[in-house]
N, C-alpha and C. Protein backbone atom coordinates (compact mmCIF):
# COMPACT_ATOMS: atom_id res chain seq x y z
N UNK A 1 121.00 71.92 123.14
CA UNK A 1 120.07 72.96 122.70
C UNK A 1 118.85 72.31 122.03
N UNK A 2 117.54 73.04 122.08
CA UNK A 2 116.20 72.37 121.64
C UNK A 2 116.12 72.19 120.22
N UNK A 3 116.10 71.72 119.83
CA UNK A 3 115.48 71.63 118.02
C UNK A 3 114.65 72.50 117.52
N UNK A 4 114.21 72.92 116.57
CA UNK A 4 113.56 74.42 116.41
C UNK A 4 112.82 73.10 115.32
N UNK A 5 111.70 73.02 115.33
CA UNK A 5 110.69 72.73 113.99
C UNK A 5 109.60 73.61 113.88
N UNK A 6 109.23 73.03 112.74
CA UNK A 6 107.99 73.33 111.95
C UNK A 6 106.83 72.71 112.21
N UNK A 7 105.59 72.61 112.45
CA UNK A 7 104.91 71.80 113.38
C UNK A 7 103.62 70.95 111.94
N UNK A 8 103.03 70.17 111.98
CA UNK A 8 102.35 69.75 111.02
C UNK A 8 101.15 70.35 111.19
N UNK A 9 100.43 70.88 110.30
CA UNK A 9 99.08 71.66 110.42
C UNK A 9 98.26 71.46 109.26
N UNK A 10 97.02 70.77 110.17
CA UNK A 10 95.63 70.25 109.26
C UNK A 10 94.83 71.33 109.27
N UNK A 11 94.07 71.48 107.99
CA UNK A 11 93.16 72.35 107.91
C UNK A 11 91.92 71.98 107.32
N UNK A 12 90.67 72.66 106.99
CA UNK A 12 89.27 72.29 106.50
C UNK A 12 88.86 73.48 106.62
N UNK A 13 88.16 74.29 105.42
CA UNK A 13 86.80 74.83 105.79
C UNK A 13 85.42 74.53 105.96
N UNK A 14 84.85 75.60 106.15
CA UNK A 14 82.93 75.87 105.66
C UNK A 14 83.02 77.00 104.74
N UNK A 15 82.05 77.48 104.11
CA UNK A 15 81.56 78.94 103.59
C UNK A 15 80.38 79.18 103.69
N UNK A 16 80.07 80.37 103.33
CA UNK A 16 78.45 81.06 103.70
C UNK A 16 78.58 82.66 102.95
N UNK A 17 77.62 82.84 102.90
CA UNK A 17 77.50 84.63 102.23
C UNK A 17 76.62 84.93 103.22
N UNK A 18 75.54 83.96 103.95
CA UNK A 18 74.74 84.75 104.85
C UNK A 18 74.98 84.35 106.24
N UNK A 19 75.96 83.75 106.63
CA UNK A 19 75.98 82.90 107.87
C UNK A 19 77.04 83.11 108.49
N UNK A 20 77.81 84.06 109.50
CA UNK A 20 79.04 84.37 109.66
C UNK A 20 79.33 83.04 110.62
N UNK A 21 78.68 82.24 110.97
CA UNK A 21 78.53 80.94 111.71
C UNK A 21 78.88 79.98 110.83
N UNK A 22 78.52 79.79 110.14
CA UNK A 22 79.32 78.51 108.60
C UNK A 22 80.12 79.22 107.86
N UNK A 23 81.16 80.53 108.00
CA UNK A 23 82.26 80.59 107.34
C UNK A 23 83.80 81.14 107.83
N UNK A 24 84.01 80.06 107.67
CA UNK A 24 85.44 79.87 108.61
C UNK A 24 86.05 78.57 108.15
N UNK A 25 86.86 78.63 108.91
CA UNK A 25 88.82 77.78 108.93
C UNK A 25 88.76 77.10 110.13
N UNK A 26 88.97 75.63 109.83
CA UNK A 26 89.26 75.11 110.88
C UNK A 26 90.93 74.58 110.60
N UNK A 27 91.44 75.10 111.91
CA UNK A 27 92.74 74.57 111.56
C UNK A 27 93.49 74.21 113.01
N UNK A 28 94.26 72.93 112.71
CA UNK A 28 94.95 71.91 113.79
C UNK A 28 96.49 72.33 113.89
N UNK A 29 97.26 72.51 115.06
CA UNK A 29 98.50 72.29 115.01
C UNK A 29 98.87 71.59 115.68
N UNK A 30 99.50 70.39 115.47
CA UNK A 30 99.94 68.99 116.50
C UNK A 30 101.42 69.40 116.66
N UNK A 31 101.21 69.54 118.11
CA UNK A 31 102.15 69.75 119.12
C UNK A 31 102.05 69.10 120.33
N UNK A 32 102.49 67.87 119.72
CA UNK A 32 102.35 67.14 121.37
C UNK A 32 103.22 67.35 122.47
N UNK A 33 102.80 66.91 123.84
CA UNK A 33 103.41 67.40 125.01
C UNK A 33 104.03 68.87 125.00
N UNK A 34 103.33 69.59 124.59
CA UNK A 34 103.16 70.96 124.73
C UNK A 34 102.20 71.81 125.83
N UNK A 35 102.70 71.97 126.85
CA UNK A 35 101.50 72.52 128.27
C UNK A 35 101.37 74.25 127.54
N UNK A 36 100.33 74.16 128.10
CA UNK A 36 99.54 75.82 128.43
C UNK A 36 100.83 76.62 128.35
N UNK A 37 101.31 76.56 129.42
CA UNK A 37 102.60 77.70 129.89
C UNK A 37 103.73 77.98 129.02
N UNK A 38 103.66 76.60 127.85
CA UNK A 38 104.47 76.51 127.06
C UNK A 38 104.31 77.57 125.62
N UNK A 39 103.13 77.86 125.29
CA UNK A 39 102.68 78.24 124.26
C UNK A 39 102.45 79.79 124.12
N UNK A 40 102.88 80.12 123.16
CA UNK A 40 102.53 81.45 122.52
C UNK A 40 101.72 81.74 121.51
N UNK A 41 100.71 82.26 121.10
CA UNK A 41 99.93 82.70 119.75
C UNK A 41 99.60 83.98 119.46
N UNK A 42 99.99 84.19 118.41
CA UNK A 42 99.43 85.18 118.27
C UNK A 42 98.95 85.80 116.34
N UNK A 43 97.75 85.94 116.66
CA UNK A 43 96.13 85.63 115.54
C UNK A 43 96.16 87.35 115.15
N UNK A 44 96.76 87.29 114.23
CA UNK A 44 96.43 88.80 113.20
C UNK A 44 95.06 88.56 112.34
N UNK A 45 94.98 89.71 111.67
CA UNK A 45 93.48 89.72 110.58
C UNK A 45 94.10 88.38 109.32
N UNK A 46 95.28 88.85 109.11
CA UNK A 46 96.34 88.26 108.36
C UNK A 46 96.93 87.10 107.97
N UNK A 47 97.02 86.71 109.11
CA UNK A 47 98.76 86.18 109.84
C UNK A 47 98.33 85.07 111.17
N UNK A 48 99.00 84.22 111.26
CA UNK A 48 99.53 83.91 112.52
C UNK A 48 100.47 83.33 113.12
N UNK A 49 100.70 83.56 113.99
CA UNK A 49 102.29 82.93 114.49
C UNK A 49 102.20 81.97 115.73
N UNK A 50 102.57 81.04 115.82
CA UNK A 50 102.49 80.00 117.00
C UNK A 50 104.21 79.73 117.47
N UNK A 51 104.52 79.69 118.82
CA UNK A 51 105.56 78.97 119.14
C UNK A 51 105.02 78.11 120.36
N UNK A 52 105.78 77.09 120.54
CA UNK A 52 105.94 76.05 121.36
C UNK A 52 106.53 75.07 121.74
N UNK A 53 106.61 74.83 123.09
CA UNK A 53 108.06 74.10 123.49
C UNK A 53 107.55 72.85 123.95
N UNK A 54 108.30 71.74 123.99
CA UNK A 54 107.82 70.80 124.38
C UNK A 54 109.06 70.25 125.55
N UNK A 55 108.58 70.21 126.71
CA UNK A 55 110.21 70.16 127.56
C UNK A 55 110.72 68.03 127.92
N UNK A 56 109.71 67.78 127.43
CA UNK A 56 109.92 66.36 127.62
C UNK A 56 110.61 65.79 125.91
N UNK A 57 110.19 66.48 124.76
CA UNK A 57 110.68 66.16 123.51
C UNK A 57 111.69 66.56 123.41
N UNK A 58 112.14 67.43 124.33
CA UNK A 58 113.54 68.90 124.08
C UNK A 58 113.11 69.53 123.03
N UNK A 59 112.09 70.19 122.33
CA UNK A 59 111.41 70.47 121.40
C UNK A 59 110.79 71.81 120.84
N UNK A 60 111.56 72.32 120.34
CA UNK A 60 110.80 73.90 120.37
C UNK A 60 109.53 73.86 118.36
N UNK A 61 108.08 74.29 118.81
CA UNK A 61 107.36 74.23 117.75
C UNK A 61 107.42 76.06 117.43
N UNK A 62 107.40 76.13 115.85
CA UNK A 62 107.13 77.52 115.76
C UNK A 62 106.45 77.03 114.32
N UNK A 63 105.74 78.40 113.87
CA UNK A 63 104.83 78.15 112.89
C UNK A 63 104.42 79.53 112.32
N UNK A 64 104.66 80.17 111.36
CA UNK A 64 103.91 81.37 110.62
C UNK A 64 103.71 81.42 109.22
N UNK A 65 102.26 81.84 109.42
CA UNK A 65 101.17 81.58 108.54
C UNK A 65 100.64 82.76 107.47
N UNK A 66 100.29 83.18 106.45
CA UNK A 66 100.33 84.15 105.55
C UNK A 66 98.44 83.94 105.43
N UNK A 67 97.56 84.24 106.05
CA UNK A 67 96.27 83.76 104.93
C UNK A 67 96.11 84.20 103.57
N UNK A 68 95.41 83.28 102.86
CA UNK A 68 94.81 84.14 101.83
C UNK A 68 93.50 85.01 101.71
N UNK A 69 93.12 84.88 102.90
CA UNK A 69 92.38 86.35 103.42
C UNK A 69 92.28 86.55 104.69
N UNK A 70 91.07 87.45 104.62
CA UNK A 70 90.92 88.01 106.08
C UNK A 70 90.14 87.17 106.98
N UNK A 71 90.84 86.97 108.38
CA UNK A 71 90.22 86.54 109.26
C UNK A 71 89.45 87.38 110.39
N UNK A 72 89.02 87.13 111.35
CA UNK A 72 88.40 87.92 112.44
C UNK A 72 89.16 87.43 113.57
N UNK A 73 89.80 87.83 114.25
CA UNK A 73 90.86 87.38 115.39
C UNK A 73 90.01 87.55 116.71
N UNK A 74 89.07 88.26 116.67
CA UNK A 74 88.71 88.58 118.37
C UNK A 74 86.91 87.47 118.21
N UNK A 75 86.96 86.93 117.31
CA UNK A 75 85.76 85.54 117.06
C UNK A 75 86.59 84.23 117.17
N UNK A 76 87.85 84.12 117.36
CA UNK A 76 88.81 82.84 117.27
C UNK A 76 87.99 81.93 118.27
N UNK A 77 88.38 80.91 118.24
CA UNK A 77 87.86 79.49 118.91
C UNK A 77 89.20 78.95 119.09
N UNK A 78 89.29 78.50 120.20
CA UNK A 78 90.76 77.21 120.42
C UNK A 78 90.41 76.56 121.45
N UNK A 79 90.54 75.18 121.38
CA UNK A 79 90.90 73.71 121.79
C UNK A 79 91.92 73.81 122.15
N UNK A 80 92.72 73.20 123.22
CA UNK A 80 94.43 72.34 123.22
C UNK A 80 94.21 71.65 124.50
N UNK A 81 94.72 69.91 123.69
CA UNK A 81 94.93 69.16 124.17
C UNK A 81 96.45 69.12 124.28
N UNK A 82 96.53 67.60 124.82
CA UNK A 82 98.05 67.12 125.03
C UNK A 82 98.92 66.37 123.63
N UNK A 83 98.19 66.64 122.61
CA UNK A 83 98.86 66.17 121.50
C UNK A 83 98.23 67.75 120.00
N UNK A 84 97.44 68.77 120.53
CA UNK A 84 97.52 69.68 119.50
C UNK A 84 96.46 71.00 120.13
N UNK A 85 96.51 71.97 118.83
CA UNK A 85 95.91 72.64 119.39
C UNK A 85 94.99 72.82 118.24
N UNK A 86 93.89 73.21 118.73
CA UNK A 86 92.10 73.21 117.24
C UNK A 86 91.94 74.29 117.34
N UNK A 87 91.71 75.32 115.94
CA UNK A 87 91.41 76.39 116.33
C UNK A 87 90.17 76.80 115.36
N UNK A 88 89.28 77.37 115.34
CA UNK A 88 88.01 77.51 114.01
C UNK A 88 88.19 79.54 113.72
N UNK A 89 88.67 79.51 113.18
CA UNK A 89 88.96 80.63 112.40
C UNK A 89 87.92 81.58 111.63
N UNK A 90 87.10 82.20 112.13
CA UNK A 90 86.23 83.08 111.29
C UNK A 90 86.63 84.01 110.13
N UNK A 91 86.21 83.84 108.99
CA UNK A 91 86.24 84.48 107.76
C UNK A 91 85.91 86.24 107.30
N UNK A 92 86.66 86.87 107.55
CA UNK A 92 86.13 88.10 107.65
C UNK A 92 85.38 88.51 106.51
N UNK A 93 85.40 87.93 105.60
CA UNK A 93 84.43 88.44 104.20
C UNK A 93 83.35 87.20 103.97
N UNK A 94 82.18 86.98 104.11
CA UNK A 94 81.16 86.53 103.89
C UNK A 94 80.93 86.22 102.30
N UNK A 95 81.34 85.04 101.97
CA UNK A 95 81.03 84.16 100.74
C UNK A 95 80.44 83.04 100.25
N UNK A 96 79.67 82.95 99.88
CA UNK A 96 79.54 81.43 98.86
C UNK A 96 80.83 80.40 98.62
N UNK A 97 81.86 80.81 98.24
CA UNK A 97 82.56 80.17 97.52
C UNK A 97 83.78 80.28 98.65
N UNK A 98 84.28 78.50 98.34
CA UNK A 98 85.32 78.12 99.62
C UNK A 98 86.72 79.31 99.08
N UNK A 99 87.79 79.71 100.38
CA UNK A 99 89.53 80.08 99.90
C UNK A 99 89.65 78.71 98.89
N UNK A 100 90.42 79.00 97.92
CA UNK A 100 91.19 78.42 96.53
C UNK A 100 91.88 77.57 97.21
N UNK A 101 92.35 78.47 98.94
CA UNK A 101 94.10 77.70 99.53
C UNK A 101 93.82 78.55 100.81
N UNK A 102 94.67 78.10 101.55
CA UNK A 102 94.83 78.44 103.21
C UNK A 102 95.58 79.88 102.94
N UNK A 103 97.05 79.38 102.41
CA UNK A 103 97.70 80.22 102.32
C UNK A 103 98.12 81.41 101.53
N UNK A 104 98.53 82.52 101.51
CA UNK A 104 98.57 83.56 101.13
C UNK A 104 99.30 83.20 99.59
N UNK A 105 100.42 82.46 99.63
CA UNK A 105 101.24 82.30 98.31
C UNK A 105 100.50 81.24 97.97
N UNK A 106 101.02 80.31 96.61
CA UNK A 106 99.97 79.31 96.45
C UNK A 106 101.36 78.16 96.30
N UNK A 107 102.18 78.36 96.73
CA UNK A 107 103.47 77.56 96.51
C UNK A 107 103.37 76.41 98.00
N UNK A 108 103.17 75.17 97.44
CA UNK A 108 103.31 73.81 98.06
C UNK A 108 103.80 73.96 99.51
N UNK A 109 103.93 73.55 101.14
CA UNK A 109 104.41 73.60 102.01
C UNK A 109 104.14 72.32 102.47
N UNK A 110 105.52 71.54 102.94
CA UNK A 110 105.04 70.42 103.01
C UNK A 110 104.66 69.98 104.77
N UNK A 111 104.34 70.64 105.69
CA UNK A 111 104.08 71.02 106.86
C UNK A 111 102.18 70.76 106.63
N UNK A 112 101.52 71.67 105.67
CA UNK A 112 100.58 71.62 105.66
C UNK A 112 99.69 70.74 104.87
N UNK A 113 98.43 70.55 105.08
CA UNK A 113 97.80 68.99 104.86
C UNK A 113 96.43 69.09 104.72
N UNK A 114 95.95 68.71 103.93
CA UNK A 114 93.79 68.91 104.20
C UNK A 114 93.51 67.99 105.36
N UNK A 115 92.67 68.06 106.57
CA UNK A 115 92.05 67.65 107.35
C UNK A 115 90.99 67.05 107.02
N UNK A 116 91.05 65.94 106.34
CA UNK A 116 89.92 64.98 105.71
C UNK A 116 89.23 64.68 106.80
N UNK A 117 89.35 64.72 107.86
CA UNK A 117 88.14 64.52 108.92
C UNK A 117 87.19 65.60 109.13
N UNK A 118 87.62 66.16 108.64
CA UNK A 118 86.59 67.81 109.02
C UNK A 118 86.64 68.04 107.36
N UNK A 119 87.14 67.82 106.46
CA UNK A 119 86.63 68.44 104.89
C UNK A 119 85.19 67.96 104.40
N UNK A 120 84.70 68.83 103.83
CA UNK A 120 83.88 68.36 103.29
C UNK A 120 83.48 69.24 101.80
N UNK A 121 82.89 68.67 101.10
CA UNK A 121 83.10 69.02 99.43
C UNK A 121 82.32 70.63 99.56
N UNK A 122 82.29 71.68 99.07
CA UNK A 122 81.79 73.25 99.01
C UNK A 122 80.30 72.56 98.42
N UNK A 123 79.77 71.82 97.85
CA UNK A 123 78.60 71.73 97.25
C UNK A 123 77.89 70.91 98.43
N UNK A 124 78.45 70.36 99.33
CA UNK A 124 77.45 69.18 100.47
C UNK A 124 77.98 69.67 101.59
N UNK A 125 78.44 71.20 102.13
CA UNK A 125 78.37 71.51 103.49
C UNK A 125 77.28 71.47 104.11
N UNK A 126 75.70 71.60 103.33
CA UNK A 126 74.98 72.23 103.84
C UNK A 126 74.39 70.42 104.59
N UNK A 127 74.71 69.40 104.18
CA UNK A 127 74.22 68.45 104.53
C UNK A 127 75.43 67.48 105.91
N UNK A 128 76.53 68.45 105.59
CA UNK A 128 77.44 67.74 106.63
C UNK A 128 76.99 67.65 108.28
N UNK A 129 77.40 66.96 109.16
CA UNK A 129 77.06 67.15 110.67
C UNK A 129 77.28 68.19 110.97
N UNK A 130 77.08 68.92 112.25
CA UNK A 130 77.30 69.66 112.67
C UNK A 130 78.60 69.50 114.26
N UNK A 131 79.58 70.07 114.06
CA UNK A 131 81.00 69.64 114.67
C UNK A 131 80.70 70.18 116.35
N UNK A 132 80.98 69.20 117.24
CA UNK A 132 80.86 69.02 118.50
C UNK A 132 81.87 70.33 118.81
N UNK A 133 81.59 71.88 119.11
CA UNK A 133 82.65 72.84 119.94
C UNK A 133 82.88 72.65 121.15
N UNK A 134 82.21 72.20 121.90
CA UNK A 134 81.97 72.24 123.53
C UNK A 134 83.16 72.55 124.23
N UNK A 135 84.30 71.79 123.72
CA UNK A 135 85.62 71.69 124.04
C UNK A 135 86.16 73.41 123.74
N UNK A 136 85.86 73.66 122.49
CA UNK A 136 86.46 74.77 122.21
C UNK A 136 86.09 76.41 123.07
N UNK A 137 87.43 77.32 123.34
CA UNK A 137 87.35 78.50 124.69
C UNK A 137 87.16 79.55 123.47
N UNK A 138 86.55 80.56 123.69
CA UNK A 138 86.45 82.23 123.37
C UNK A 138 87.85 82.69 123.10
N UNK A 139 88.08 83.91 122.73
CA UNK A 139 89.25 84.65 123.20
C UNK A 139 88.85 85.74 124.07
N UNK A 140 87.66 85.67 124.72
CA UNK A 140 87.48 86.34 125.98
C UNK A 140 87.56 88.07 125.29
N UNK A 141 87.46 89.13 123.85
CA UNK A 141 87.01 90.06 123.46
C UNK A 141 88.41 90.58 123.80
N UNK A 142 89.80 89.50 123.53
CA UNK A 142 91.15 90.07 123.57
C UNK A 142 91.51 90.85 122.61
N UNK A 143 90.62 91.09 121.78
CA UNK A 143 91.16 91.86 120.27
C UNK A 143 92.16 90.89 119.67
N UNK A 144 93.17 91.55 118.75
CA UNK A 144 93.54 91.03 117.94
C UNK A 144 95.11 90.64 118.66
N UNK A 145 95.54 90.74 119.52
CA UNK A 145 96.63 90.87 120.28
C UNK A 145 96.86 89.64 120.89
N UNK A 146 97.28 88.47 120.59
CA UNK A 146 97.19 87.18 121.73
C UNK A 146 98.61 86.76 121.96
N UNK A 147 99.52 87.94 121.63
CA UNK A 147 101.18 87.76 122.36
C UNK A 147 101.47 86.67 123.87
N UNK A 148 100.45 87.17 124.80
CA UNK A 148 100.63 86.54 126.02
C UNK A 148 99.19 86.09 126.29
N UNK A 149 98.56 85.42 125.56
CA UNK A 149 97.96 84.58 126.21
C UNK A 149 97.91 83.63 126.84
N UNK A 150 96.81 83.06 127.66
CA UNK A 150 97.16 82.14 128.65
C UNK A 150 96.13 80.76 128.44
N UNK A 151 96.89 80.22 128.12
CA UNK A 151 95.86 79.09 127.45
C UNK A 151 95.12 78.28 128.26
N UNK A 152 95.66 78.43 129.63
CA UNK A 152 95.46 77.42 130.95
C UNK A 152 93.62 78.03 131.57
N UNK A 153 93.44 79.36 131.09
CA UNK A 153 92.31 80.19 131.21
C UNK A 153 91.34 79.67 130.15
N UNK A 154 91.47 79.12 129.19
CA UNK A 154 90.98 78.87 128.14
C UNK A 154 90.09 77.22 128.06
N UNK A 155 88.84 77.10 127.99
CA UNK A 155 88.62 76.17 128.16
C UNK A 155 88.83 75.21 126.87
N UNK A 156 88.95 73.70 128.06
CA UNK A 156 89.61 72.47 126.97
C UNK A 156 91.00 72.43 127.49
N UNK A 157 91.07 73.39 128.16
CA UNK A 157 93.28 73.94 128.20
C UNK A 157 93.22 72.75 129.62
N UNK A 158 92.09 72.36 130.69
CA UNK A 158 92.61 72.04 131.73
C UNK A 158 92.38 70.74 131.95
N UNK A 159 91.87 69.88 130.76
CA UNK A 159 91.96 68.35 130.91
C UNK A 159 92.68 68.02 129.09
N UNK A 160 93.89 67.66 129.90
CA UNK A 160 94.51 67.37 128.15
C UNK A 160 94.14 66.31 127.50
N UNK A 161 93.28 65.17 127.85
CA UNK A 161 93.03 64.25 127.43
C UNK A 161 91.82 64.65 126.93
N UNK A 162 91.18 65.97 126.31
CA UNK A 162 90.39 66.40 125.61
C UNK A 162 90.04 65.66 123.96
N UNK A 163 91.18 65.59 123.43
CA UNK A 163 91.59 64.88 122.67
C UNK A 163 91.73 63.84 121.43
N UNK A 164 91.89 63.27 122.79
CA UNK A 164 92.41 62.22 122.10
C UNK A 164 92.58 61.06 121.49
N UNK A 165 90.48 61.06 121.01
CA UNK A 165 89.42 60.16 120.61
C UNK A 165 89.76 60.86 118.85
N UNK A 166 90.68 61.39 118.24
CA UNK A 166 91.00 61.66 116.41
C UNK A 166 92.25 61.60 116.77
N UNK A 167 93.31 61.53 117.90
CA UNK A 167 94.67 61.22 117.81
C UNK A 167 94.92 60.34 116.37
N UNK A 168 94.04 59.05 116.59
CA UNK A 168 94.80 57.97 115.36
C UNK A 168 94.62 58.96 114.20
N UNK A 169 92.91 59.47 114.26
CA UNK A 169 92.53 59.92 112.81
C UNK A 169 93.24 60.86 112.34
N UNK A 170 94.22 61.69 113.18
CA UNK A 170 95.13 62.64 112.42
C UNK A 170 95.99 61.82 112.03
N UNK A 171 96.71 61.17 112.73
CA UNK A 171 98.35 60.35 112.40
C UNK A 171 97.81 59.92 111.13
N UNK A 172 96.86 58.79 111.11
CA UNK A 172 96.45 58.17 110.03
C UNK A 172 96.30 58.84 108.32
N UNK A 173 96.02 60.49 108.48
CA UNK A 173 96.16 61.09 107.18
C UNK A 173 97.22 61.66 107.17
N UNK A 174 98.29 61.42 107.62
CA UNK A 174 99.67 61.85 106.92
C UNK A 174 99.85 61.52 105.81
N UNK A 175 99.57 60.79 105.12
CA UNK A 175 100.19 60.39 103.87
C UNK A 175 99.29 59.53 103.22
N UNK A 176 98.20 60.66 103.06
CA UNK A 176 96.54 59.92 102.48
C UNK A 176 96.36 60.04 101.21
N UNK A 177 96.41 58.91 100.45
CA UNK A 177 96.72 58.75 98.94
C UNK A 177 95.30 58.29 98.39
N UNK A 178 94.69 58.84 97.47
CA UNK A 178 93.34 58.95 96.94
C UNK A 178 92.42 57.83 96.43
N UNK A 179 91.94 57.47 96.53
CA UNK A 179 91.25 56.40 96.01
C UNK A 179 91.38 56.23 94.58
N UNK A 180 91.57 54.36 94.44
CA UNK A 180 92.02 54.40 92.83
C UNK A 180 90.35 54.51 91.88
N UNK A 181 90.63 54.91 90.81
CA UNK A 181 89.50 55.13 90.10
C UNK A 181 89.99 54.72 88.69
N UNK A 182 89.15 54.35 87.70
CA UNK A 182 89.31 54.05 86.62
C UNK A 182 90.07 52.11 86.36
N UNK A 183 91.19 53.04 85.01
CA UNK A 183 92.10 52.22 84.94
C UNK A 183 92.92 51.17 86.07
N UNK A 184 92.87 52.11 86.89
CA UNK A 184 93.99 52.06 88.05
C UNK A 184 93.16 51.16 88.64
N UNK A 185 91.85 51.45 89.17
CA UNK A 185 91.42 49.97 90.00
C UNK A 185 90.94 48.97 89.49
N UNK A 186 90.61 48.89 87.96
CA UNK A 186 90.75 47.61 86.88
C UNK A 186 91.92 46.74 86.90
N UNK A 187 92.98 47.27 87.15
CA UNK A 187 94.38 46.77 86.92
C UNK A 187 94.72 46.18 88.12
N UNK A 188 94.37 47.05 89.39
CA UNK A 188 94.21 46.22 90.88
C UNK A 188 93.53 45.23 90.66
N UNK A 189 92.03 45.13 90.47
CA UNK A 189 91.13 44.07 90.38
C UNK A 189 91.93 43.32 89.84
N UNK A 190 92.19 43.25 88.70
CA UNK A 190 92.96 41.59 87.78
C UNK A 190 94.51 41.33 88.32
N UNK A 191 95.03 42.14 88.58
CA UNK A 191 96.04 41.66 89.36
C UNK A 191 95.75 40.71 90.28
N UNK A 192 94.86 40.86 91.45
CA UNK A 192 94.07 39.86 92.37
C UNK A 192 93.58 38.91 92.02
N UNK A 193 92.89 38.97 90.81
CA UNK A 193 92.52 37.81 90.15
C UNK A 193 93.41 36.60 89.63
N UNK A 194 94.55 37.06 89.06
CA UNK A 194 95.62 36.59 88.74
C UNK A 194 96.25 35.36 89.40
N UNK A 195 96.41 36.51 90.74
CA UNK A 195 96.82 35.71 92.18
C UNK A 195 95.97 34.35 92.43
N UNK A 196 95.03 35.02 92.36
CA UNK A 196 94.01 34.01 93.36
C UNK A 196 93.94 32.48 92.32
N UNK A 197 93.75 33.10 90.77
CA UNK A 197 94.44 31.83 89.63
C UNK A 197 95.37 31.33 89.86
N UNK A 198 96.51 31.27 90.55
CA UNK A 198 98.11 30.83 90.39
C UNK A 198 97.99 30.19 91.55
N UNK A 199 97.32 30.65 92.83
CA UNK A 199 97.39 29.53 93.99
C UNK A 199 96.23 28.77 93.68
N UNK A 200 95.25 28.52 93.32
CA UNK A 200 94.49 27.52 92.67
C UNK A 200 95.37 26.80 91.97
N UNK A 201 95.82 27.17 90.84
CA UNK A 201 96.43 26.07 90.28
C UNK A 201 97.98 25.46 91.03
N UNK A 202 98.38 25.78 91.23
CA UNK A 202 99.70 25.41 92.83
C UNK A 202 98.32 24.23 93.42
């Protein structure tokens, strides 16, 4: 029988009060070797729910999501490659000021992760690049309903090697520990120093 998981999911915003174009959610679910045919979504104002199978992992992905606000489901954007799926999430309330949190409760999930490749600080969005969509499909004015969608219709869905030029850069922030500051990189520094004294004198 398949394994039932929880799938790892990166996220990042933008915000705006006047720009329904800079305020939104970008959010990743890595599900590799997961085809089109395999996948289910489905994008409430709310909520969302993902399942997915992976038949070469024996692998079943599922995933549901609480926001802490409102989204716009029939403005969704999605990507899927052969190792995840990208989705940019429109903000249904027009703000200045970034979500606090993704999620609806504010209680820790260890599934979910900031997308330091796409974050950028609420005070220097306005100077960040502007993110390559090309890849990313419509939901084609499905409303809010994406039970049976078909992802294979969806562009990005029909070359999976869409990809897979941030493969490393996701793996690589699994377990992205902050830059030392202060004390902490004084104490690095002379530690090194130390070293580099003791094989000199050796």
């Amino acid at each position: 029988m398949a394994a039932t998981v929880t799938p790892e999911v990166l996220w990042a915003q933008r915000s705006s009060n006047v720009d329904v174009e800079k305020n939104f959610i970008y959010l990743t679910i890595n599900i590799p070797d997961v085809p089109p045919s395999n996948l289910k979504l489905d994008i409430k104002p709310t909520s969302l729910t993902f399942t997915g199978h992976s038949d070469s992992l024996k692998r079943t992905y599922h995933l549901e999501l609480e926001f802490y606000g409102e989204i716009d489901p029939s403005a969704t954007k999605i990507n899927h490659t052969s190792r995840d799926v990208e989705m940019k999430l429109f903000k249904k309330e027009l703000a200045e000021a970034y979500w606090p949190r993704l999620l609806k409760e504010s209680k820790k999930v260890h599934f979910l992760k900031t997308d330091f490749d796409k974050w950028v600080d609420e005070d220097e969005q306005n100077e960040a690049a502007e993110e390559d969509l090309s890849n990313f499909g419509g939901m084609g004015g499905a409303g809010g309903d994406f039970g049976g969608i078909d992802f294979s219709k969806l562009s990005g869905a029909g070359g999976l090697g869409g990809g897979e030029e941030s493969d490393e850069e996701h793996s690589s922030d699994d377990e992205d520990m902050p830059a030392l500051e202060g004390d902490e990189a004084e104490e690095a520094e002379e530690a090194g120093e130390k070293k580099d004294e003791s094989k000199a004198a050796a």
